[in-house]
N, C-alpha and C. Protein backbone atom coordinates (compact mmCIF):
# COMPACT_ATOMS: atom_id res chain seq x y z
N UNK A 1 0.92 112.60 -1.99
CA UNK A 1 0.04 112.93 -0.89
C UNK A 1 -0.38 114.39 -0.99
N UNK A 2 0.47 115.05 -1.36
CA UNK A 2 0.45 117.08 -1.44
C UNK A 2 -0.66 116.66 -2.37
N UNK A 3 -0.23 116.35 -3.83
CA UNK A 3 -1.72 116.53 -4.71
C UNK A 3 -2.81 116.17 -4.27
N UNK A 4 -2.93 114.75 -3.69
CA UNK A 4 -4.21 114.39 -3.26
C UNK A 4 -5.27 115.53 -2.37
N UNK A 5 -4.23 116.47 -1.58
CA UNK A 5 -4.73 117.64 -0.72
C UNK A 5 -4.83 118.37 -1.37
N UNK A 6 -4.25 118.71 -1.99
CA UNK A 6 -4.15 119.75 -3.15
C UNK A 6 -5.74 119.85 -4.09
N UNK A 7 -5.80 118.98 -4.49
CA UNK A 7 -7.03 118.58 -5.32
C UNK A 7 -8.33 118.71 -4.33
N UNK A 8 -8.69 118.20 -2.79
CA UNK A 8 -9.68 118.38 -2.14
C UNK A 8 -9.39 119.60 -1.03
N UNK A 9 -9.22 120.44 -1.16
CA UNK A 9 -9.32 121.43 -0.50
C UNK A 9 -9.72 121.86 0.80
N UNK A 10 -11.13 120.73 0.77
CA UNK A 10 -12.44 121.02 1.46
C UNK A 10 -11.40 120.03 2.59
N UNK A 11 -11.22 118.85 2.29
CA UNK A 11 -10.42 117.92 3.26
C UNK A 11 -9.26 118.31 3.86
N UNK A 12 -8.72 119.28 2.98
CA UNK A 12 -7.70 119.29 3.21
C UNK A 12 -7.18 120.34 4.66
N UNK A 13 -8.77 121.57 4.33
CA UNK A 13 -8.83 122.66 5.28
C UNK A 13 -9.79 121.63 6.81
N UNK A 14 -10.40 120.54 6.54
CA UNK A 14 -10.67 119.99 7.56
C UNK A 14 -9.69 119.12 8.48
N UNK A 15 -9.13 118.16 7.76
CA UNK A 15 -7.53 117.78 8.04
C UNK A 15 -7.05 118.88 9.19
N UNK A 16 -6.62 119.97 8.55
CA UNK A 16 -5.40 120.85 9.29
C UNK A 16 -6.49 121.58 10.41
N UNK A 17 -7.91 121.76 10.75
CA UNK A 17 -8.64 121.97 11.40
C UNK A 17 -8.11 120.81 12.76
N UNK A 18 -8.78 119.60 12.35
CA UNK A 18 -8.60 118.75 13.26
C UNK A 18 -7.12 118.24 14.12
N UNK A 19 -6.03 118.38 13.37
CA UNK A 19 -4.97 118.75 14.06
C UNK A 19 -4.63 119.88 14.70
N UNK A 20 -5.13 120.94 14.60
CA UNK A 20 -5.01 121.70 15.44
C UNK A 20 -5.73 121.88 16.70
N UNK A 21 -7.33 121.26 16.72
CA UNK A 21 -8.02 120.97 17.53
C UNK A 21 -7.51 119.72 18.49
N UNK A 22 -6.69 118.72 17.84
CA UNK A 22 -5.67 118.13 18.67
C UNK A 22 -4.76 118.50 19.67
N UNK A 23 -4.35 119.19 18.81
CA UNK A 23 -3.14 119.92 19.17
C UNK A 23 -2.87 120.78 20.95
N UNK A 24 -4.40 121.54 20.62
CA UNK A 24 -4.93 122.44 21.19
C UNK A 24 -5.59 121.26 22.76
N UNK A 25 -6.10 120.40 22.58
CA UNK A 25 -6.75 119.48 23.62
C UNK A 25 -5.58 118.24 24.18
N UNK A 26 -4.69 118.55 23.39
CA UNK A 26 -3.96 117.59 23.88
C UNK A 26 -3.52 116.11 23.60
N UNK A 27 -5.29 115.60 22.90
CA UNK A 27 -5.05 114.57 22.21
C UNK A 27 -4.69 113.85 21.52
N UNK A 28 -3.65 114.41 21.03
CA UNK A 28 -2.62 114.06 19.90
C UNK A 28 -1.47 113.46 20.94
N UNK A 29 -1.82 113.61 22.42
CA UNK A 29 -0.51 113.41 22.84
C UNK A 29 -0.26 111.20 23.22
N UNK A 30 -1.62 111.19 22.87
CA UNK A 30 -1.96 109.63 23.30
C UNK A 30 -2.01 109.09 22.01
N UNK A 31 -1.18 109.50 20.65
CA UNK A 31 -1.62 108.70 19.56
C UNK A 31 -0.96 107.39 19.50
N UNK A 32 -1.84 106.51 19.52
CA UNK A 32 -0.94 105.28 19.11
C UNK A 32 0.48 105.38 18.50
N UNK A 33 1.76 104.07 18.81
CA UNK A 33 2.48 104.32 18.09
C UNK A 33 2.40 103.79 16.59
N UNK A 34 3.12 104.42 15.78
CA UNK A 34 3.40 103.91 14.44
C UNK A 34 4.02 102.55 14.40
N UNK A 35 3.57 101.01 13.94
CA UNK A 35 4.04 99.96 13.58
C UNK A 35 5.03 99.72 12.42
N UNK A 36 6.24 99.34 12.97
CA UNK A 36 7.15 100.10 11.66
C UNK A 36 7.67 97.97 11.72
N UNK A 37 8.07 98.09 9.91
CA UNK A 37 8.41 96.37 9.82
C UNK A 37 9.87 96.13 10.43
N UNK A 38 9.58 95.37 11.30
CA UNK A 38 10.69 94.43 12.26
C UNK A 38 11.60 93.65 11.06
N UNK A 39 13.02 93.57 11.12
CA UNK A 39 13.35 92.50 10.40
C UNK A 39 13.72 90.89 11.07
N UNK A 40 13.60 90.07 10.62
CA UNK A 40 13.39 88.77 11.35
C UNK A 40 14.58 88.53 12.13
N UNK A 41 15.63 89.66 12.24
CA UNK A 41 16.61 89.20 13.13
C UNK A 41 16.74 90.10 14.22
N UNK A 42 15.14 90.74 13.85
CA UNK A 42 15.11 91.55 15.61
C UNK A 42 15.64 92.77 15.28
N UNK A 43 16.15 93.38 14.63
CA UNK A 43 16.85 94.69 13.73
C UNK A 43 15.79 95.59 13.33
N UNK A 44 15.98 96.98 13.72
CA UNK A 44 15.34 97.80 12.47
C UNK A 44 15.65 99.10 12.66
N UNK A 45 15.91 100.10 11.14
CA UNK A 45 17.00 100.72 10.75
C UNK A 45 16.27 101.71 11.76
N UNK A 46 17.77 102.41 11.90
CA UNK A 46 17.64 103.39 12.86
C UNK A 46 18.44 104.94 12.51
N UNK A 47 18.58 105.53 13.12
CA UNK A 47 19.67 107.23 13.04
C UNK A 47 18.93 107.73 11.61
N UNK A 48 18.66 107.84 11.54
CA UNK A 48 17.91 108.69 10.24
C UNK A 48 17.60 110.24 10.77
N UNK A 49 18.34 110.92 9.99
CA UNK A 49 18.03 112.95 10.83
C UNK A 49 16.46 113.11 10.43
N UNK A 50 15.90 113.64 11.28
CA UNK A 50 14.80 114.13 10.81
C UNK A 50 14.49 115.24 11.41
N UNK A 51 13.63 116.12 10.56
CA UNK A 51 13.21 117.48 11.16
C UNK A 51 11.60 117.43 12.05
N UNK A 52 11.53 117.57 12.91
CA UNK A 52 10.36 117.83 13.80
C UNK A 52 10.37 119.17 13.90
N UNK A 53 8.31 119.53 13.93
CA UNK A 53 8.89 121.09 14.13
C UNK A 53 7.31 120.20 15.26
N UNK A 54 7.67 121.34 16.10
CA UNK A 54 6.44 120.98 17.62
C UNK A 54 6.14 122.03 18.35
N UNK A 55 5.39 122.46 19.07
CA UNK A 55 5.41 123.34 20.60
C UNK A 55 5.81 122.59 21.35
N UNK A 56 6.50 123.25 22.28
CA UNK A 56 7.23 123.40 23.41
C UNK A 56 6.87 124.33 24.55
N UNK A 57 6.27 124.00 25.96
CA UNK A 57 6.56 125.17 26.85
C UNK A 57 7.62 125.65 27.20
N UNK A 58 7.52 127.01 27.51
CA UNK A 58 9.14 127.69 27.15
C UNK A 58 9.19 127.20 29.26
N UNK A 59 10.46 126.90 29.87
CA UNK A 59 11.09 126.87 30.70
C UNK A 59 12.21 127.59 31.33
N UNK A 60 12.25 128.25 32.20
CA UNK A 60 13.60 129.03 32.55
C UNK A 60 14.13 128.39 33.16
N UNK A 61 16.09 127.44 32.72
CA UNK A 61 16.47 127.17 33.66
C UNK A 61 16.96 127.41 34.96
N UNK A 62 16.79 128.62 34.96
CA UNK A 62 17.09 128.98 36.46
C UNK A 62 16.67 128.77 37.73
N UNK A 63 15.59 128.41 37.41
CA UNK A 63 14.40 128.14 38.54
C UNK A 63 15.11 126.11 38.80
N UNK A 64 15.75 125.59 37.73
CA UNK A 64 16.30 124.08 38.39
C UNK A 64 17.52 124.81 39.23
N UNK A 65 18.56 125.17 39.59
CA UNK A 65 19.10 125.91 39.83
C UNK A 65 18.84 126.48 41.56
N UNK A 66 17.81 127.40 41.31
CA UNK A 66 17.50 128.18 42.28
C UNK A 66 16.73 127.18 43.40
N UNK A 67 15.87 125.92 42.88
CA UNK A 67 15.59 124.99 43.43
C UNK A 67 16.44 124.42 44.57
N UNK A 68 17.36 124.04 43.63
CA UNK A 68 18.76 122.99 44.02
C UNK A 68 19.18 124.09 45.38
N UNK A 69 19.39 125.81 44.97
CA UNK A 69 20.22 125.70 45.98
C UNK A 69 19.24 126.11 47.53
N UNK A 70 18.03 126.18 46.98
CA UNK A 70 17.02 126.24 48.07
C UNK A 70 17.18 125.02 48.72
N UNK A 71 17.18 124.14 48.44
CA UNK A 71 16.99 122.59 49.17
C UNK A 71 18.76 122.00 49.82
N UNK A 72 19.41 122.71 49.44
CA UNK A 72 20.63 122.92 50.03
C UNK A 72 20.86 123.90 51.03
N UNK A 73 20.30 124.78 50.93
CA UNK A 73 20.44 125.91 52.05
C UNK A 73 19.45 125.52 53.07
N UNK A 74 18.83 124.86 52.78
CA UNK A 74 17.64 124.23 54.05
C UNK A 74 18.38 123.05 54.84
N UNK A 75 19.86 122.76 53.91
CA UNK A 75 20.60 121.76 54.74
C UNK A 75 20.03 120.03 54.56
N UNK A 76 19.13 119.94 53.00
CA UNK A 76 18.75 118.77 52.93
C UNK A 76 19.27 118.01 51.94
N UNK A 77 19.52 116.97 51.54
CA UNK A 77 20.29 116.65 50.65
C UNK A 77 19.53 116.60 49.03
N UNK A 78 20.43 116.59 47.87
CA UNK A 78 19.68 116.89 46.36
C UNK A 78 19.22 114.65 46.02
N UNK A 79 17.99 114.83 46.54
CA UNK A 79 17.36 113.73 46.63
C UNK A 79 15.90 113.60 45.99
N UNK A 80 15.88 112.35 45.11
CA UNK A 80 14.42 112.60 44.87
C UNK A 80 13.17 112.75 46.04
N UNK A 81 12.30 113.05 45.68
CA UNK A 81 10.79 113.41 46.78
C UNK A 81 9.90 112.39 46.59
N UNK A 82 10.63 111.09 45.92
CA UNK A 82 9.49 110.47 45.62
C UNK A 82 10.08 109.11 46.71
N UNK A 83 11.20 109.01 45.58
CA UNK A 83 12.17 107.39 46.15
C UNK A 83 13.37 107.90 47.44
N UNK A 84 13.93 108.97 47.57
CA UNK A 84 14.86 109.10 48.10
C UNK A 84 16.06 109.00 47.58
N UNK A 85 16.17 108.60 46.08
CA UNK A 85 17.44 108.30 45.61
C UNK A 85 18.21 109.53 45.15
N UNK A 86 19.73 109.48 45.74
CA UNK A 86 20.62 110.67 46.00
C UNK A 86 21.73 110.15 44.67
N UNK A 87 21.55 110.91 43.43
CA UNK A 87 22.80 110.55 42.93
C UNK A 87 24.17 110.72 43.49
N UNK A 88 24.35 111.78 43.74
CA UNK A 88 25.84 111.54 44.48
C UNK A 88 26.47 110.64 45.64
N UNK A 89 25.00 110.15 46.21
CA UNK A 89 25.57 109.32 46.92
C UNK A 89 26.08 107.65 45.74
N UNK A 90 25.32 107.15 45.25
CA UNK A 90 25.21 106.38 44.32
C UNK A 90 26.50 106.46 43.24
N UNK A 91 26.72 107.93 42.51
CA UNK A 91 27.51 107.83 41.67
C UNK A 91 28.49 109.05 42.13
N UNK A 92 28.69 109.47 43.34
CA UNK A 92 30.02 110.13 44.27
C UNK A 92 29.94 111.74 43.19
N UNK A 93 31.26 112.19 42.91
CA UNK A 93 31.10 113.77 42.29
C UNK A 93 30.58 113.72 41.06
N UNK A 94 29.81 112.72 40.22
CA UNK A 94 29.29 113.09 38.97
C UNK A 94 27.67 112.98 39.33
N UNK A 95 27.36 112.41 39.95
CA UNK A 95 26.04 112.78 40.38
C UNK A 95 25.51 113.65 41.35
N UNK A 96 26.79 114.67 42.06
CA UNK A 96 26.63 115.51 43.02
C UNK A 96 25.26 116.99 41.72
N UNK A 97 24.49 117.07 43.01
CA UNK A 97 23.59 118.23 42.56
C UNK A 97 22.65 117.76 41.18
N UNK A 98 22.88 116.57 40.75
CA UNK A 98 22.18 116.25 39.30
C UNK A 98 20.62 115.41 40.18
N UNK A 99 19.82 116.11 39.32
CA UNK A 99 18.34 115.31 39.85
C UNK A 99 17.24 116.48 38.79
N UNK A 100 16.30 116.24 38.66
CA UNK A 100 15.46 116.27 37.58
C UNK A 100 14.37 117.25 38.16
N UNK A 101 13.91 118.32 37.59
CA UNK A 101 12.89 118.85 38.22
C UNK A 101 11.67 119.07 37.66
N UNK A 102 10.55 118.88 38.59
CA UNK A 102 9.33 118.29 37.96
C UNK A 102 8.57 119.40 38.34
N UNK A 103 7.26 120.09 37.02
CA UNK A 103 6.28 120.88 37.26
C UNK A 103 5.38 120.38 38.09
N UNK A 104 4.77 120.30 39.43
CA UNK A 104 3.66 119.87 40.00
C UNK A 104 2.81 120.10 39.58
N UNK A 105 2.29 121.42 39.18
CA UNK A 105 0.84 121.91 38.29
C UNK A 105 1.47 121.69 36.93
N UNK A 106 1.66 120.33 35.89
CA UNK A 106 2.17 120.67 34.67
C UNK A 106 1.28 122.02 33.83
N UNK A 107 2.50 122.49 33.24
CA UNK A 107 2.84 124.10 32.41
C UNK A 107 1.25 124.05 31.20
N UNK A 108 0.71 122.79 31.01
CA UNK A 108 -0.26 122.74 29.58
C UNK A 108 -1.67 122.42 30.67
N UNK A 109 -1.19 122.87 32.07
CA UNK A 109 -2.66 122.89 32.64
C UNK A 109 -3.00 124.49 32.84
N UNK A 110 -2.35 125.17 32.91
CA UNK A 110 -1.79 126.55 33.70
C UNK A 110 -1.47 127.80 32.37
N UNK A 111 -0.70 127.01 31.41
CA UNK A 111 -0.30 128.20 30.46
C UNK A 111 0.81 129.08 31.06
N UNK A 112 0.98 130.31 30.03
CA UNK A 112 1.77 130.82 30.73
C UNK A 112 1.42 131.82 32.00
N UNK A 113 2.44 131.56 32.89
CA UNK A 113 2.44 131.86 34.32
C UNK A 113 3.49 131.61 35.39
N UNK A 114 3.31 132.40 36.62
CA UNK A 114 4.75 132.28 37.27
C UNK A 114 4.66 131.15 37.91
N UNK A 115 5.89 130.56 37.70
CA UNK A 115 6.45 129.59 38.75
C UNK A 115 7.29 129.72 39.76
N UNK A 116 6.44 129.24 40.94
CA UNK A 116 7.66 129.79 42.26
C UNK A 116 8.26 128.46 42.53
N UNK A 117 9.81 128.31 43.69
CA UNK A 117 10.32 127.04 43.80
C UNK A 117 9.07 126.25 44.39
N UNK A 118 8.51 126.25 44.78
CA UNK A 118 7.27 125.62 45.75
C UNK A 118 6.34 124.52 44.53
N UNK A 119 6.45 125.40 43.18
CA UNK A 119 6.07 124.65 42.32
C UNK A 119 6.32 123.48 41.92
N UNK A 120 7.79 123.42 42.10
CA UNK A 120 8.53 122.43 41.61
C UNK A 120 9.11 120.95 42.93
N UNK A 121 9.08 120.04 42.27
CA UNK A 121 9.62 119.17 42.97
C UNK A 121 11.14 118.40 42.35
N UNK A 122 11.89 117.58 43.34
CA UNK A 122 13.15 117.17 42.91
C UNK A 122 12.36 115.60 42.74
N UNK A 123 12.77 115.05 41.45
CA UNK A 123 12.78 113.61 40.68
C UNK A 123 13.83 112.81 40.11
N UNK A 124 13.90 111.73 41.10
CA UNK A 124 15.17 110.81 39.93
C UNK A 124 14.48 110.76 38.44
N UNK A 125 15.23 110.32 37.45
CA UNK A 125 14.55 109.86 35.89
C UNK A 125 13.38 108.78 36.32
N UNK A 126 14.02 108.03 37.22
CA UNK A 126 12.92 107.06 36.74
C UNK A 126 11.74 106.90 37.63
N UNK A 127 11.51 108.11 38.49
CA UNK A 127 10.18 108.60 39.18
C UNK A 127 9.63 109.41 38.51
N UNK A 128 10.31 110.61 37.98
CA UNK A 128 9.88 111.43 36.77
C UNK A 128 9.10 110.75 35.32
N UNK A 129 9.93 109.58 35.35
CA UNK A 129 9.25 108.87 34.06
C UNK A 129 7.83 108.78 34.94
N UNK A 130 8.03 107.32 35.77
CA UNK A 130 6.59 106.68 36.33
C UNK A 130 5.38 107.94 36.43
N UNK A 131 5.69 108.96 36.68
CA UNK A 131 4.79 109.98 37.05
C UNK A 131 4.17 110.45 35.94
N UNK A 132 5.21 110.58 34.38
CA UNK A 132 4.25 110.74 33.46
C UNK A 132 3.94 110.23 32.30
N UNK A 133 4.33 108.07 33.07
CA UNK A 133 3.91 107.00 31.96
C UNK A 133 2.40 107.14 31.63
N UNK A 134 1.42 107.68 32.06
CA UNK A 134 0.26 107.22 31.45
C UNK A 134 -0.59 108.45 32.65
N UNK A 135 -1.67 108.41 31.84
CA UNK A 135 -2.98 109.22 32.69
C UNK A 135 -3.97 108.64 33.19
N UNK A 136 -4.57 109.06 34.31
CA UNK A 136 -3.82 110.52 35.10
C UNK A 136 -2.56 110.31 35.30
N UNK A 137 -1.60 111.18 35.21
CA UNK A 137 -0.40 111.58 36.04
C UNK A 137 -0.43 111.43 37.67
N UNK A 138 0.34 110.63 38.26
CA UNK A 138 0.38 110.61 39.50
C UNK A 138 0.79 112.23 40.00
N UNK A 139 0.78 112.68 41.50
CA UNK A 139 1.00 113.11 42.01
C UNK A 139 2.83 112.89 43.01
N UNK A 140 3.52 113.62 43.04
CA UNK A 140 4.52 113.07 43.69
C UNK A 140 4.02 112.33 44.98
N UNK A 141 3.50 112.85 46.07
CA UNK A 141 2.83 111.92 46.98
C UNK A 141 2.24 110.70 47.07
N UNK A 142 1.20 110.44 45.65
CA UNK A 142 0.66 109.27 45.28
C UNK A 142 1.87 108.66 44.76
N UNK A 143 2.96 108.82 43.94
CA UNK A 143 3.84 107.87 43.83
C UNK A 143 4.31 107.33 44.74
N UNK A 144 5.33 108.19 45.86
CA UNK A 144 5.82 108.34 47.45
C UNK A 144 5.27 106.83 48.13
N UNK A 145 3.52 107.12 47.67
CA UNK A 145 2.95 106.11 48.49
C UNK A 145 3.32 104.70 47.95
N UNK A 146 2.91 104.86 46.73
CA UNK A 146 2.93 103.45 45.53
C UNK A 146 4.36 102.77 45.81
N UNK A 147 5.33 103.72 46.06
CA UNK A 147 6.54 102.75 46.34
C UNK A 147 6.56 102.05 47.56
N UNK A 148 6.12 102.91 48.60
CA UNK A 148 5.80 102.13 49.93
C UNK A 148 5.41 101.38 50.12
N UNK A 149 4.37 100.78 49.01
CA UNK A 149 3.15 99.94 49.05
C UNK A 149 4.07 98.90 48.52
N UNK A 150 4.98 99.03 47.72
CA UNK A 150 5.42 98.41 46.69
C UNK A 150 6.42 97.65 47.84
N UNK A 151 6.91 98.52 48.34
CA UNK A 151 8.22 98.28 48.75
C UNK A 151 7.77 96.44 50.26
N UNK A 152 6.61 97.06 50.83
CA UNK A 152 6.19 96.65 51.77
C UNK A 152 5.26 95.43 51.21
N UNK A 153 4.83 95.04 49.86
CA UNK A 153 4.61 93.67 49.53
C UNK A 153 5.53 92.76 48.88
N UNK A 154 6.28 93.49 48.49
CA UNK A 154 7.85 92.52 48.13
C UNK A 154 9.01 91.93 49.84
N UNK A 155 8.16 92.58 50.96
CA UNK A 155 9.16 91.67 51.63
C UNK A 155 8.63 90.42 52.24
């Protein structure tokens, strides 16, 4: 594959153009997945180390932290904002204070910039997921609602 690039140059400097113009828009983030061969007993190989190199927005954990003990000192419990679900109540002292914290303005709309607690919201995993299975991204509120909705045609 190197030679083949190697040899067209012209492709090769367009290639690494267009991934970066990906990169840069985001669109790389919706690529289809890779179809990899299934074996007929439902199996397929797995743990293999591999090196990824990627961007990352840089995060300070302190601000999950400083969150947590804001929403404690307000005397409210460490609960998601979407569902209400309290790990510690659920899973007693190993889920005490554990809950997930979510950028409201995500960090690749904004760049770098300050984040105050106000920014952030508290998420179980699996509101945090729903919020950023697919685009648009819900809003914590628009989820809030979606469960309500949800909740109130299942009875």
């Amino acid at each position: 594959m190197l030679e083949a690039f190697l040899a067209e140059p012209d492709r090769m400097r367009a290639a690494a153009e267009s991934i970066r113009q990906g990169v840069r828009s985001g669109e790389l983030i919706d690529l289809p997945p890779v179809e990899e061969e299934v074996e007929q007993d439902i199996s397929a190989l797995e743990g293999r180390l591999l090196i990824r190199k990627h961007y990352a927005r840089e995060r300070n954990r302190k601000l999950r932290s400083q969150k947590i003990d804001k929403v404690l000192a307000q005397g409210s419990p460490i609960a998601c904002e979407a569902c209400d679900f309290d790990f510690a109540r659920t899973y007693g002292p190993r889920g005490g204070n554990y809950i997930e914290v979510h950028h409201i303005v995500p960090l690749h709309h904004i760049g770098e910039s300050k984040t105050r607690l106000d920014d952030l919201a508290l998420l179980c995993a699996n509101c945090h997921r729903m919020i950023h299975v697919s685009r648009p991204w819900l809003t914590v509120d628009e989820l809030h609602v979606l469960l309500q909705e949800q909740s109130q045609s299942g009875d």
